[in-house]
Protein backbone atom coordinates (compact mmCIF):
# COMPACT_ATOMS: atom_id res chain seq x y z
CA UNK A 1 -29.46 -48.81 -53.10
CA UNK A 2 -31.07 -45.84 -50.89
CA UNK A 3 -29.27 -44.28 -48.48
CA UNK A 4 -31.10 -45.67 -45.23
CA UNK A 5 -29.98 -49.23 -46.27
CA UNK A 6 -26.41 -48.24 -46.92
CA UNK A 7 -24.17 -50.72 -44.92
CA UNK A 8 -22.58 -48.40 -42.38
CA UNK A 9 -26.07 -47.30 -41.11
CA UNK A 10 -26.89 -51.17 -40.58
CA UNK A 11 -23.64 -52.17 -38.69
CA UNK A 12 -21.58 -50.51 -36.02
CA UNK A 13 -18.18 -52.14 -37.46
CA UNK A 14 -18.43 -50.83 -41.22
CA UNK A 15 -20.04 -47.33 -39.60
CA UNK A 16 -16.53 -47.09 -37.25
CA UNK A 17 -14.42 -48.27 -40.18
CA UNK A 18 -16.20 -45.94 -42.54
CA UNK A 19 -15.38 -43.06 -40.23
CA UNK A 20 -11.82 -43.73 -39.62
CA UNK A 21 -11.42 -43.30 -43.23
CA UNK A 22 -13.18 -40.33 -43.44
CA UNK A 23 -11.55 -38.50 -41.04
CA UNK A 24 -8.17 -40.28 -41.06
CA UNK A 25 -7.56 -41.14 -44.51
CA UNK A 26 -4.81 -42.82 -45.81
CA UNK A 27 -2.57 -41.80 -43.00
CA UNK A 28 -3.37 -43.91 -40.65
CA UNK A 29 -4.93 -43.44 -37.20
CA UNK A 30 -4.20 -39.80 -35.45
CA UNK A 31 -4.65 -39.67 -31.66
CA UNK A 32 -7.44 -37.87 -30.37
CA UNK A 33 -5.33 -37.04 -27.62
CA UNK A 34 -2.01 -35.74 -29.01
CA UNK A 35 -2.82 -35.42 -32.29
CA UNK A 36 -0.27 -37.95 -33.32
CA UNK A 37 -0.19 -38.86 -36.93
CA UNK A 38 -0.03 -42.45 -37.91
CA UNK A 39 2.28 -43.65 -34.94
CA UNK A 40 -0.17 -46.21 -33.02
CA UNK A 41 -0.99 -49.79 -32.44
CA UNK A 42 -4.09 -52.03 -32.65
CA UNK A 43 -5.08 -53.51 -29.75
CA UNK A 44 -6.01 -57.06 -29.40
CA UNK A 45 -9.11 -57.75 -28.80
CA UNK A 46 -10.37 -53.98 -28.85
CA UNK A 47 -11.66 -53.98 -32.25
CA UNK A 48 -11.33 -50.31 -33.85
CA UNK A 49 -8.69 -48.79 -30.63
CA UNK A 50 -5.45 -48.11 -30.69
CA UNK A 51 -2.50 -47.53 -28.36
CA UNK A 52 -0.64 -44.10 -28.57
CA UNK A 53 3.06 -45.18 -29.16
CA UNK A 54 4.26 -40.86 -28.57
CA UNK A 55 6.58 -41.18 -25.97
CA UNK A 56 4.47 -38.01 -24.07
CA UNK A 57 1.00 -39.68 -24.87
CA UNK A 58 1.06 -43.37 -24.41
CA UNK A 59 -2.66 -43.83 -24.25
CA UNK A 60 -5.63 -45.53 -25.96
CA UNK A 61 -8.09 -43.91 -28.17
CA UNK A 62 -10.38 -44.88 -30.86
CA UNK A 63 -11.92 -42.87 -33.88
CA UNK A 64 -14.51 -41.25 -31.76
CA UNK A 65 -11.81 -39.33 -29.35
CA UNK A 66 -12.24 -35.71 -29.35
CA UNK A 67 -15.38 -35.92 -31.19
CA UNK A 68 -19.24 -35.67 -30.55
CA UNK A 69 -19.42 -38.96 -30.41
CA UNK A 70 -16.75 -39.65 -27.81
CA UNK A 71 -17.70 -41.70 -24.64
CA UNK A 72 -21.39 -42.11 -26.75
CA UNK A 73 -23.30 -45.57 -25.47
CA UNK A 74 -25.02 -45.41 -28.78
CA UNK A 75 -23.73 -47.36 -31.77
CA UNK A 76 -21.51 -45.31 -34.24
CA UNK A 77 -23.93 -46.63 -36.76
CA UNK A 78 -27.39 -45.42 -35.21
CA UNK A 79 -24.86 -41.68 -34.64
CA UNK A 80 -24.14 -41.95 -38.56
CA UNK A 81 -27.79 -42.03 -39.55
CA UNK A 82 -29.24 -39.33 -37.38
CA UNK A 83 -25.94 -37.54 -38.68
CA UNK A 84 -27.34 -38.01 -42.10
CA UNK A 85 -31.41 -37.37 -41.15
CA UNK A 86 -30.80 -34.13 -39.68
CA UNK A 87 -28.69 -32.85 -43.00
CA UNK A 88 -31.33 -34.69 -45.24
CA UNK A 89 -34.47 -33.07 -43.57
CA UNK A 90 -35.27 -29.28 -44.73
CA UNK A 91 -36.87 -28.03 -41.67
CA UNK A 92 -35.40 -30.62 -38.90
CA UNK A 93 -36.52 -33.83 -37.27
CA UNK A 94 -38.09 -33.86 -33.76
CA UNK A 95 -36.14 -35.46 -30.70
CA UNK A 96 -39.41 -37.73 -31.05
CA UNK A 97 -39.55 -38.55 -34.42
CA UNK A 98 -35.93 -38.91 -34.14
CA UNK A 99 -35.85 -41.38 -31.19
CA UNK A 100 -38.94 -43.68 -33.16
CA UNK A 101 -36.53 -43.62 -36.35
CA UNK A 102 -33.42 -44.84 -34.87
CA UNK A 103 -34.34 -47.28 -32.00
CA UNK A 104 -33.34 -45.03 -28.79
CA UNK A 105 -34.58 -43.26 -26.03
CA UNK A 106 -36.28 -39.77 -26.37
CA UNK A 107 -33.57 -38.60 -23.72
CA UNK A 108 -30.53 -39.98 -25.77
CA UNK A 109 -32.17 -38.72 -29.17
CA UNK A 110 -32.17 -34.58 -27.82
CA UNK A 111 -28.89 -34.78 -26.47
CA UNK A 112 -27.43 -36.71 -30.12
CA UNK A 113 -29.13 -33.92 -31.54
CA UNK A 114 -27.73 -31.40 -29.67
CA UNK A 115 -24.08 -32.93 -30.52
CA UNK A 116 -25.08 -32.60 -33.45
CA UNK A 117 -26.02 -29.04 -34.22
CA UNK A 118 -22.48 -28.20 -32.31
CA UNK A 119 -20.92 -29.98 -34.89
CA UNK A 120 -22.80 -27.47 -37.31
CA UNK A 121 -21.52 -24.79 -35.93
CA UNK A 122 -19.02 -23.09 -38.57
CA UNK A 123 -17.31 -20.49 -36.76
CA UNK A 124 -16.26 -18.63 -40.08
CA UNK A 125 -14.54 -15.57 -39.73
CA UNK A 126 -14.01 -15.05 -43.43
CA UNK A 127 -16.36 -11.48 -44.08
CA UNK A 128 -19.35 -11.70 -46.33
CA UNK A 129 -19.21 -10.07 -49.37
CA UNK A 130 -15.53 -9.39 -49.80
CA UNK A 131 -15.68 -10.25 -54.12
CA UNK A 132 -18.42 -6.86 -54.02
CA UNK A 133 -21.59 -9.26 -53.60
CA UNK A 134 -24.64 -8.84 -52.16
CA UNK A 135 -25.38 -8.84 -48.67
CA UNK A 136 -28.67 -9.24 -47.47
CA UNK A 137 -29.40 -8.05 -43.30
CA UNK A 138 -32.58 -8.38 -41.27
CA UNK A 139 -34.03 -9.55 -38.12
CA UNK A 140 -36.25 -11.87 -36.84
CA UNK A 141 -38.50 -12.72 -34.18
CA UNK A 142 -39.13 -15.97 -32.57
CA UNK A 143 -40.80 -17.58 -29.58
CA UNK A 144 -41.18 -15.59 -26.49
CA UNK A 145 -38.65 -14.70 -23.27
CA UNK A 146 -39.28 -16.60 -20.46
CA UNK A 147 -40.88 -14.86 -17.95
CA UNK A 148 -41.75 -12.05 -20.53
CA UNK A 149 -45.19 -10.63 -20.58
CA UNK A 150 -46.73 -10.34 -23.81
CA UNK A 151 -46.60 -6.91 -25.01
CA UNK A 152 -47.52 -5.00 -27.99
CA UNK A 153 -44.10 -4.89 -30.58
CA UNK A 154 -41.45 -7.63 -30.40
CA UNK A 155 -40.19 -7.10 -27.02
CA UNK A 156 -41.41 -10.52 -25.64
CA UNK A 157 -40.01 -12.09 -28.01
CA UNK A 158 -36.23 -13.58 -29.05
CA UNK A 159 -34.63 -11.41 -31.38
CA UNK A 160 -32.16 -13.45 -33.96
CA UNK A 161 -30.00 -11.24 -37.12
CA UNK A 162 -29.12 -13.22 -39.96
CA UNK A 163 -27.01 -12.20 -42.81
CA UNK A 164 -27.01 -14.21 -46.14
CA UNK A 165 -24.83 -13.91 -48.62
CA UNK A 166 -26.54 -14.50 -52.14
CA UNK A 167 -23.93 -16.04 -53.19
CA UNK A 168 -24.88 -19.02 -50.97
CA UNK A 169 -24.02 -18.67 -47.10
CA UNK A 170 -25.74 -17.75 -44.21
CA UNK A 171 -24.86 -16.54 -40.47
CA UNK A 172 -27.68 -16.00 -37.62
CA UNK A 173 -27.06 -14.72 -34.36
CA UNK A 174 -29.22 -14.68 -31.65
CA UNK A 175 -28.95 -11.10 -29.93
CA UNK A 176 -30.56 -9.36 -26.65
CA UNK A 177 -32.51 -7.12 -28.75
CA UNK A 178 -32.83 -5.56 -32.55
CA UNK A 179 -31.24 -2.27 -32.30
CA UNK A 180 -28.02 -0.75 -33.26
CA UNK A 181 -25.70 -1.28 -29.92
CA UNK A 182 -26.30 -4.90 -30.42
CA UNK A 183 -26.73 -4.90 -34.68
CA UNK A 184 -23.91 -3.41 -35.54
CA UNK A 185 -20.68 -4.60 -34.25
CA UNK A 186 -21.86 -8.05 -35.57
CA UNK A 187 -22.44 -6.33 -38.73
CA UNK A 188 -19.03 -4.88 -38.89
CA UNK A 189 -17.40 -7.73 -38.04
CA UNK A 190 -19.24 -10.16 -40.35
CA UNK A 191 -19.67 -8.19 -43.59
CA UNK A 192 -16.49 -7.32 -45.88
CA UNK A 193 -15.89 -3.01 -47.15
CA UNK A 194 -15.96 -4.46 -50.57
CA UNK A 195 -20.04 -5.56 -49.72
CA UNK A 196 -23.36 -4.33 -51.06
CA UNK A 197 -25.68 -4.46 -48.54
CA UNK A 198 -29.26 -4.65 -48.43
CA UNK A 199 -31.26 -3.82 -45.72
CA UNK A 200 -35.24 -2.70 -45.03
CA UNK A 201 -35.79 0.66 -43.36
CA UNK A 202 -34.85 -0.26 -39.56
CA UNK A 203 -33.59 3.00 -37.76
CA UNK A 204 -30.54 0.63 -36.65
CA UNK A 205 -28.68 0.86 -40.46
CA UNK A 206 -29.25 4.63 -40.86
CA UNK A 207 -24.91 4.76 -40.58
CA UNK A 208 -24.38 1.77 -42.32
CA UNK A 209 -22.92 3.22 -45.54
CA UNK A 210 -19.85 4.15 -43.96
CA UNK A 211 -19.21 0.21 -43.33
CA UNK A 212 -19.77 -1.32 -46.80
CA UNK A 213 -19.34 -0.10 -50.30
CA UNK A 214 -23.01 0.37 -51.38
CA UNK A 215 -26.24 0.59 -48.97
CA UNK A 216 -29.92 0.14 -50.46
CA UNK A 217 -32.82 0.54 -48.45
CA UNK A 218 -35.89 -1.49 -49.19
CA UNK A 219 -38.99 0.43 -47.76
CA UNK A 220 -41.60 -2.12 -46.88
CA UNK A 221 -43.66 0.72 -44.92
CA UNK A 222 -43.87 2.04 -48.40
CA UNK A 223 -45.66 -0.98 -50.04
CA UNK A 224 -41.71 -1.20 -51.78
CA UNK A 225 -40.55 -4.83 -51.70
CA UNK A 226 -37.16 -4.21 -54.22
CA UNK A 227 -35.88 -2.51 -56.94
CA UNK A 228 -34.21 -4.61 -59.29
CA UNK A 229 -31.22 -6.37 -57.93
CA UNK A 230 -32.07 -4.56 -54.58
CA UNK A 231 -34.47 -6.73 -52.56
CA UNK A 232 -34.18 -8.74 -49.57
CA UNK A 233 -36.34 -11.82 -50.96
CA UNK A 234 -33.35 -13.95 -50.45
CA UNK A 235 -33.17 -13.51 -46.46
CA UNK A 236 -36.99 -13.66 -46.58
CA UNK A 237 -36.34 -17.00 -47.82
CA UNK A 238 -34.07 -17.87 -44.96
CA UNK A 239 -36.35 -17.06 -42.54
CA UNK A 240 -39.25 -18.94 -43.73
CA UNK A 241 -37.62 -22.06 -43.48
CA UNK A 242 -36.20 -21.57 -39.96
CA UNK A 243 -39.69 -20.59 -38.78
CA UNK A 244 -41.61 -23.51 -40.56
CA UNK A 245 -38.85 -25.55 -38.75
CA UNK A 246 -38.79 -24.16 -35.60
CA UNK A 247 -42.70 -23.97 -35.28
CA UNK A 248 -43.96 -26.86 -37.28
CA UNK A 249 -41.16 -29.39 -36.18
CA UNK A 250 -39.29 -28.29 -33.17
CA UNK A 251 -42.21 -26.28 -31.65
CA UNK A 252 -40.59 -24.96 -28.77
CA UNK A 253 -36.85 -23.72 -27.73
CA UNK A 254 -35.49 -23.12 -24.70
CA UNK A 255 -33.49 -19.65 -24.94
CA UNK A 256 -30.14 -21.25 -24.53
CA UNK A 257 -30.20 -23.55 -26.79
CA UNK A 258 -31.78 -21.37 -29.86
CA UNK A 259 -28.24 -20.78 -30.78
CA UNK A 260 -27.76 -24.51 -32.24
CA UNK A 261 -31.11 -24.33 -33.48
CA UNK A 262 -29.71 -21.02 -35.65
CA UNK A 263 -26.66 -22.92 -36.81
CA UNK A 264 -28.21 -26.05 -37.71
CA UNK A 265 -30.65 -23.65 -40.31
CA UNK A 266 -27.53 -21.56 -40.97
CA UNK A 267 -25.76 -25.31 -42.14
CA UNK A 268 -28.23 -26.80 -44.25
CA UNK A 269 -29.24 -23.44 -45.90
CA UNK A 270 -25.14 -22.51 -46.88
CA UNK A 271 -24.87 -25.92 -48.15
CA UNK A 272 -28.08 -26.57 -50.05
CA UNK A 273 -28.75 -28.10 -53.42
CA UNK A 274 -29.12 -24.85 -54.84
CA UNK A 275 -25.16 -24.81 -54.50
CA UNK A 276 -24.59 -27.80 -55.73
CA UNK A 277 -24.75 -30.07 -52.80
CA UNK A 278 -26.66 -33.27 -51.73
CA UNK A 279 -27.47 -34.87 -48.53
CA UNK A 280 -25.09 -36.84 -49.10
CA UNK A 281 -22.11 -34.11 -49.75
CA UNK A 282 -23.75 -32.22 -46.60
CA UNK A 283 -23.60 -35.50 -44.39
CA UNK A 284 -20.23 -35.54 -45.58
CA UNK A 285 -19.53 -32.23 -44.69
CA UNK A 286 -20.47 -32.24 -41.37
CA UNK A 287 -18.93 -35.26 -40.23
CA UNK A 288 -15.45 -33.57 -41.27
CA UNK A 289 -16.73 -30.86 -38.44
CA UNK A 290 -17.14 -33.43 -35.82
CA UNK A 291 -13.80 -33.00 -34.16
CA UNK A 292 -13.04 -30.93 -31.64
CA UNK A 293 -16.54 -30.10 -30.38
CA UNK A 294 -17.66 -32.26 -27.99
CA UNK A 295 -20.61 -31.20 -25.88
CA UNK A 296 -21.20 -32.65 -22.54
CA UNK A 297 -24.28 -32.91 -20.62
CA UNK A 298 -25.53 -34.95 -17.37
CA UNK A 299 -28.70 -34.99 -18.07
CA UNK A 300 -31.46 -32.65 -19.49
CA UNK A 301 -34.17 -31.19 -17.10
CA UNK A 302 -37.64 -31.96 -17.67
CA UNK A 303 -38.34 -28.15 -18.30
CA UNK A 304 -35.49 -28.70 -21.14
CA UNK A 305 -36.88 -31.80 -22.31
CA UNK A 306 -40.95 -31.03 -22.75
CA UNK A 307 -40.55 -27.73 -24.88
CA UNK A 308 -37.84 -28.32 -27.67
CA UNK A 309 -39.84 -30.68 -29.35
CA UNK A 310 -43.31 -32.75 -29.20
């Protein structure tokens, strides 16, 4: 059986009851509200919600409280398989290739998506490095500032750092621009003393053995692209999937949203087959990192809606 025809993408029932187990388990249903373990009531004749029976709470939630998918229109099923498209796909899925796929409106399929991508979002404080691995540190540049005039250099243009850990995870940060007042501190914070760190020649990492245990420069202006176990191929890597995606599916990003863009990349790349896990595990994965997030919007703008994806 593939995974598109998998029951609990074909019926909104077995895709609620599916959840609940998933992020319930075998303790029974835990409010979205109080957090109340295993202390509530089916209601009759509200199939999958439950009554609160904490003496400060008292009220009715269902599986989806707290969630992404709270207060969603669109069937927990149809949320499910974009869920599992969006980990599945390399370099992304379009709002509009998303919204053909699953039966809803282009509208509904860029804000789902958006959910989504918050759901991504790790938030890992843990630094990179700290077992004396490699650490691999460069910039990117993507798109172009709105109302920026096009300019020799990279000024124009959005400036995102990314880290990767060989080892297998990755953390990209979209910053005002690439130089060391801006680098750094998310350097500091993000990589571990124990680290070796990689970097090219960019004047920003001059001081950056005093941070980490070992610093290599790779000189590209040299023709030099690594030195044994002292290259940045890895992050190289990184960033040719994220701009394949970003310019071959997505196309366009507004500003503010390029940070969900950067952890849905960030996601899929830390948690890759390379590492051991499938779209399914990944699915998996990121429905775990549902709760708690919930992002809320009226309604998009058309200058939102035209340039994220065609």
């Amino acid at each position: 059986m593939s995974a598109m025809s998998n029951p609990i993408f074909q019926d909104g029932d077995k895709a609620r009851k599916w959840l609940e187990a998933h992020l319930w388990g075998a303790d029974g249903p835990v409010c979205g509200y109080c957090g109340t373990i295993g202390n509530a009531t089916p209601l009759k004749g509200r199939s999958g919600w439950y009554q609160c029976n904490s003496r400060e709470c008292r009220k009715q939630f269902s599986v989806t409280v707290g969630t992404v998918f709270e207060r969603s229109h669109i069937p927990l099923n149809k949320w499910l398989l974009a869920a599992f498209l969006i980990c599945a796909s390399k370099k992304g899925v379009s709002a509009h290739q998303m919204h053909r796929i699953i039966g809803i409106t282009y509208k509904s399929a860029w804000f789902m998506m958006h959910r989504i991508r918050e759901a991504m979002r790790s938030g890992s404080l843990a630094p990179m490095g700290s077992d004396g691995g490699f650490v691999e540190i460069d910039e990117t540049f993507i798109g172009r500032k709105k109302y920026a005039k096009m300019r020799t250099g990279y000024e124009h243009k959005h400036a995102v750092l990314t880290l990767v850990d060989r080892k297998g995870e990755a953390r990209s940060f979209h910053i005002d621009r690439a130089d060391t007042d801006n680098v750094m501190p998310i350097v500091r914070k993000n990589v571990a003393k124990e680290a070796r760190a990689v970097t090219d020649e960019a004047g920003q990492y001059v001081h950056l053995h005093r941070d980490v245990a070992e610093h290599q420069v790779v000189r590209h202006a040299r023709g030099e692209y690594g030195r044994g176990e002292w290259h940045t191929n890895t992050i190289e890597g990184f960033f040719s999937i994220f701009k394949r995606g970003m310019k071959g599916v997505y196309q366009h990003c507004d500003e503010k949203h390029l940070h969900r863009y950067l952890a849905e990349f960030d996601f899929r790349y830390s948690n890759r087959v390379a590492l051991g896990v499938n779209d399914t595990m990944r699915a998996d994965k990121l429905l775990k990192s549902i709760v708690g997030k919930r992002l809320t919007y009226r309604r998009p703008r058309k200058a939102e809606t035209v340039p994220l994806s065609r």
